[in-house]
N, C-alpha and C. Protein backbone atom coordinates (compact mmCIF):
# COMPACT_ATOMS: atom_id res chain seq x y z
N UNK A 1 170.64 -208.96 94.20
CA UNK A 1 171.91 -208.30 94.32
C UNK A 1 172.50 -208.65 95.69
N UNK A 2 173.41 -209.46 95.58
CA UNK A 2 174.47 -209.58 97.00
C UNK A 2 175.29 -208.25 97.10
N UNK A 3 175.62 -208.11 98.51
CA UNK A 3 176.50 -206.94 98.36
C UNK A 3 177.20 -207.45 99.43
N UNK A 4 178.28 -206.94 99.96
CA UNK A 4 179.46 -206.81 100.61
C UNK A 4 180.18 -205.71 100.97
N UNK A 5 180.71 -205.59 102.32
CA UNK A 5 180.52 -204.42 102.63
C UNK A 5 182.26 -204.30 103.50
N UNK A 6 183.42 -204.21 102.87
CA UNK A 6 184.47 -203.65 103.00
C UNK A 6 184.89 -202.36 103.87
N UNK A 7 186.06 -202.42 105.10
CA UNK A 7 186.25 -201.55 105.55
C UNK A 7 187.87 -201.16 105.17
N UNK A 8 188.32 -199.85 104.81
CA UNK A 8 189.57 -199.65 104.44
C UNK A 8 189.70 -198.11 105.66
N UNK A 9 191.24 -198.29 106.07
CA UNK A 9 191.63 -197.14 107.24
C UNK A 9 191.71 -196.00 106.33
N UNK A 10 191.20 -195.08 106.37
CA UNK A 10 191.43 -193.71 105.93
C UNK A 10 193.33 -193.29 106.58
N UNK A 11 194.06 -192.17 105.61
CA UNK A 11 194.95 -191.89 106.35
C UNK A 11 194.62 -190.84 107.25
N UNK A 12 193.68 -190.26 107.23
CA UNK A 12 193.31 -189.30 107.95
C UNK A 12 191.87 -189.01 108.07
N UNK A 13 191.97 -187.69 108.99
CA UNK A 13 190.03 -186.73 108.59
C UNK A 13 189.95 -186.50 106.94
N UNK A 14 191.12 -185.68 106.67
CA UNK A 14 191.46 -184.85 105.49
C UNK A 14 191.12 -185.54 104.18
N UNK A 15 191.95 -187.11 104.41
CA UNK A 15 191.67 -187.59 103.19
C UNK A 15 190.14 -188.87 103.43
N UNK A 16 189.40 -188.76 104.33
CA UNK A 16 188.60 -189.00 104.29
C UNK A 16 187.46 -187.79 103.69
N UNK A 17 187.29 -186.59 104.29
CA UNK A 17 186.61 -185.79 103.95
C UNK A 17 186.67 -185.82 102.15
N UNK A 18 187.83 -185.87 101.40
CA UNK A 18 188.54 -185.44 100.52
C UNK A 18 187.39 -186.53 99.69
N UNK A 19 187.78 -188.11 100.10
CA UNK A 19 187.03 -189.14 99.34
C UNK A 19 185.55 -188.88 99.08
N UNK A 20 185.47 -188.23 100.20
CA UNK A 20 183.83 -188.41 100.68
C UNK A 20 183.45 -187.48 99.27
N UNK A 21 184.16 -186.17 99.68
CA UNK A 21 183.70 -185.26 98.24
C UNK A 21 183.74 -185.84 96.67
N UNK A 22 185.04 -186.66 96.59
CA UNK A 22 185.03 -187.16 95.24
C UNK A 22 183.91 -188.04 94.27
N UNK A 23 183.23 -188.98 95.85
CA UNK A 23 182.37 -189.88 95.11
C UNK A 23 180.93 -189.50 95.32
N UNK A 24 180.46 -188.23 96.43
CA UNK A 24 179.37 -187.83 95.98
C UNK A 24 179.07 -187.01 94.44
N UNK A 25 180.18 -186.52 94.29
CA UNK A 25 179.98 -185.99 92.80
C UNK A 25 180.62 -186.40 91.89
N UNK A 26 180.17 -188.29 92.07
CA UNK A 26 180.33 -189.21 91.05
C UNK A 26 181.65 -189.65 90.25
N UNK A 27 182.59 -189.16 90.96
CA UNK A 27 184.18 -189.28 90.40
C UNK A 27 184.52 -190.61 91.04
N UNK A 28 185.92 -190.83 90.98
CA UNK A 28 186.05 -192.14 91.68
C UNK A 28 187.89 -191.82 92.18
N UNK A 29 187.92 -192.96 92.82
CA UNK A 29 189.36 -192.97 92.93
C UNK A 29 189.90 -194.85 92.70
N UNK A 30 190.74 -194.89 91.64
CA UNK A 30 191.06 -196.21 90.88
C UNK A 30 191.92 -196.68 91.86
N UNK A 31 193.00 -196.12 92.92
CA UNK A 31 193.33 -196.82 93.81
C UNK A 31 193.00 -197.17 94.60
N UNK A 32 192.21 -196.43 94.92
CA UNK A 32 190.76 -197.17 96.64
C UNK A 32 190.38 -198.10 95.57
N UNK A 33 189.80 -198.23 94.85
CA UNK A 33 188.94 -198.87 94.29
C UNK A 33 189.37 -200.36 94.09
N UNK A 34 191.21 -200.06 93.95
CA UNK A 34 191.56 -201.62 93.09
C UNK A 34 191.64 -202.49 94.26
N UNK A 35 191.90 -201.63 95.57
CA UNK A 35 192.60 -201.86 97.34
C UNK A 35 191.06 -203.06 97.76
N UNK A 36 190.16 -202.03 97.58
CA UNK A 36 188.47 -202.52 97.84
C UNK A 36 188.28 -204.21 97.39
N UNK A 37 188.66 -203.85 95.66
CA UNK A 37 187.96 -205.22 94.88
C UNK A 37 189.21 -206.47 95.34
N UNK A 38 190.58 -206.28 95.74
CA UNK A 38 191.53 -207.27 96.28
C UNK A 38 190.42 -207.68 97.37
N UNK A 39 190.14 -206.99 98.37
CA UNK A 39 190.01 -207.40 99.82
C UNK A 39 188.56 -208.22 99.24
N UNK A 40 187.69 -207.79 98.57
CA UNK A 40 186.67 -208.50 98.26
C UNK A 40 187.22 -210.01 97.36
N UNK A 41 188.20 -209.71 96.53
CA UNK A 41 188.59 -211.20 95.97
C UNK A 41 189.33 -212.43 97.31
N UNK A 42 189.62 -211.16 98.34
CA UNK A 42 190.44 -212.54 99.21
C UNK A 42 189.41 -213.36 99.90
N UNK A 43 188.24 -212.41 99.92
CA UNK A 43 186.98 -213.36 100.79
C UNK A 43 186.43 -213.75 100.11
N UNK A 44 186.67 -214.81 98.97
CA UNK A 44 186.42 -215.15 97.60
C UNK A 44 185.00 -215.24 96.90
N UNK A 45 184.76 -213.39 96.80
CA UNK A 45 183.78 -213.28 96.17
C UNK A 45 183.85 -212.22 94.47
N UNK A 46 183.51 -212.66 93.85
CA UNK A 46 183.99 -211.88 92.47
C UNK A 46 183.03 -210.82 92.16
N UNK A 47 183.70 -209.71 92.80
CA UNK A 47 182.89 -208.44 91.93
C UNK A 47 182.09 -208.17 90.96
N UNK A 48 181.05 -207.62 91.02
CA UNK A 48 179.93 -207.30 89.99
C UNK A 48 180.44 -206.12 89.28
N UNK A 49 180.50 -204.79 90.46
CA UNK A 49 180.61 -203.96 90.00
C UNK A 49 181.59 -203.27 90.66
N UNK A 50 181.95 -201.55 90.49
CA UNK A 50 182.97 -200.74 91.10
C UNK A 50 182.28 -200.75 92.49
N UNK A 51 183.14 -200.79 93.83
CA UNK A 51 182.64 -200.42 94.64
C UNK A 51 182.26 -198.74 95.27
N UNK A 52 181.07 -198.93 95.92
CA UNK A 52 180.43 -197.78 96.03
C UNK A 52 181.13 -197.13 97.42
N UNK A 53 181.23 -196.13 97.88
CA UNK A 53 181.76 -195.70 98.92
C UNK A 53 180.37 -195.21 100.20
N UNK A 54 180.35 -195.75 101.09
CA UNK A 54 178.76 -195.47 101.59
C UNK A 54 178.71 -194.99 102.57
N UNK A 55 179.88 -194.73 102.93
CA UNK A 55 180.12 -193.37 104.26
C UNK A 55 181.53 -193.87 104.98
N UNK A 56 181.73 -193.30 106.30
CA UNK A 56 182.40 -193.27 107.21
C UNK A 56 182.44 -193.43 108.32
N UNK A 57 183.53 -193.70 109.73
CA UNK A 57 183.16 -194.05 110.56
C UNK A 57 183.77 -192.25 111.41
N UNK A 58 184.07 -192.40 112.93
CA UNK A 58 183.86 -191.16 113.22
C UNK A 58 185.31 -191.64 114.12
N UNK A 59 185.91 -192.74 113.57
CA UNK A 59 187.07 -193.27 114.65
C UNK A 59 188.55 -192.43 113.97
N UNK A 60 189.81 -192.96 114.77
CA UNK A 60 190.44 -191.15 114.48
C UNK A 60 191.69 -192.66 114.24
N UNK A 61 192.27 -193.02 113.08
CA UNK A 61 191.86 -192.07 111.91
C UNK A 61 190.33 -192.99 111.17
N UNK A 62 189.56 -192.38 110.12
CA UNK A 62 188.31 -192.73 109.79
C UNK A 62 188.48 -194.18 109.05
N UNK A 63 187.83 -194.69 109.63
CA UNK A 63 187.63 -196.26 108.72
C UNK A 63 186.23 -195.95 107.28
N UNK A 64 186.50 -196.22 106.20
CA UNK A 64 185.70 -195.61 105.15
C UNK A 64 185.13 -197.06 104.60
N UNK A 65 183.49 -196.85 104.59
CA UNK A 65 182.78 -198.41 104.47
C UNK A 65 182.72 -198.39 102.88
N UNK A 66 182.58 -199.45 102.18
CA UNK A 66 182.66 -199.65 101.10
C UNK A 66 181.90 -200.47 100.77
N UNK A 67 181.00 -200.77 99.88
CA UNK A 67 179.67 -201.59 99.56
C UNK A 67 179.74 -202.27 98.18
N UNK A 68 180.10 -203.26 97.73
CA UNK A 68 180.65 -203.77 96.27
C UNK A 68 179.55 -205.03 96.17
N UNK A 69 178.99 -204.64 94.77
CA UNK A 69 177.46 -206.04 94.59
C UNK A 69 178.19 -206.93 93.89
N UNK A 70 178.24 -208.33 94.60
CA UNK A 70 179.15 -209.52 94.11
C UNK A 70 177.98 -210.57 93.43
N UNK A 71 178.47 -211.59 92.92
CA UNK A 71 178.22 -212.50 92.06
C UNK A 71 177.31 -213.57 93.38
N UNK A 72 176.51 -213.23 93.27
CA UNK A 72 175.43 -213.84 94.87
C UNK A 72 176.04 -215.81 94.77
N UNK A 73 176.56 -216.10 93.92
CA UNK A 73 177.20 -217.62 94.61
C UNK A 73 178.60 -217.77 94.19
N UNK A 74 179.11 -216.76 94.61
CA UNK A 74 180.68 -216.91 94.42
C UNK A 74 181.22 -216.78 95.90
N UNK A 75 181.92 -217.58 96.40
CA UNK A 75 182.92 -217.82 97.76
C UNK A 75 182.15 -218.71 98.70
N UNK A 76 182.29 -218.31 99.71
CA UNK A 76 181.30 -219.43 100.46
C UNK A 76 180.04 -219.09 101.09
């Protein structure tokens, strides 16, 4: 399993906290999600799966890490 590991700016604490809650109890959000798999297609690697959300940073506003398992020989 390759993985890749995406950073997207939170607009805030609020809606970081907010994410954080959604995907520990397994929900998702389809617009982070579609934002995630672009930035992973521009570094031309083709998605396996949905990306996972794997925490946060503590910078103001929160940068939210993102972890997506790609196709281990796709891009360079």
């Amino acid at each position: 399993m390759a993985l890749i590991r995406t950073e997207l700016t939170a607009a805030g604490r609020e809606e970081a906290r907010r994410l954080l809650a959604v995907y520990r109890k397994g929900g998702r959000e389809p617009a982070v999600e579609e934002e995630v798999i672009a930035d992973v297609t521009r570094l031309g690697k083709t998605p396996r799966s949905r990306p996972r959300l794997a925490g946060t940073t503590d910078h103001n506003p929160p940068i939210l890490l993102f972890d997506t398992d790609v196709e281990p020989d796709s891009g360079h």
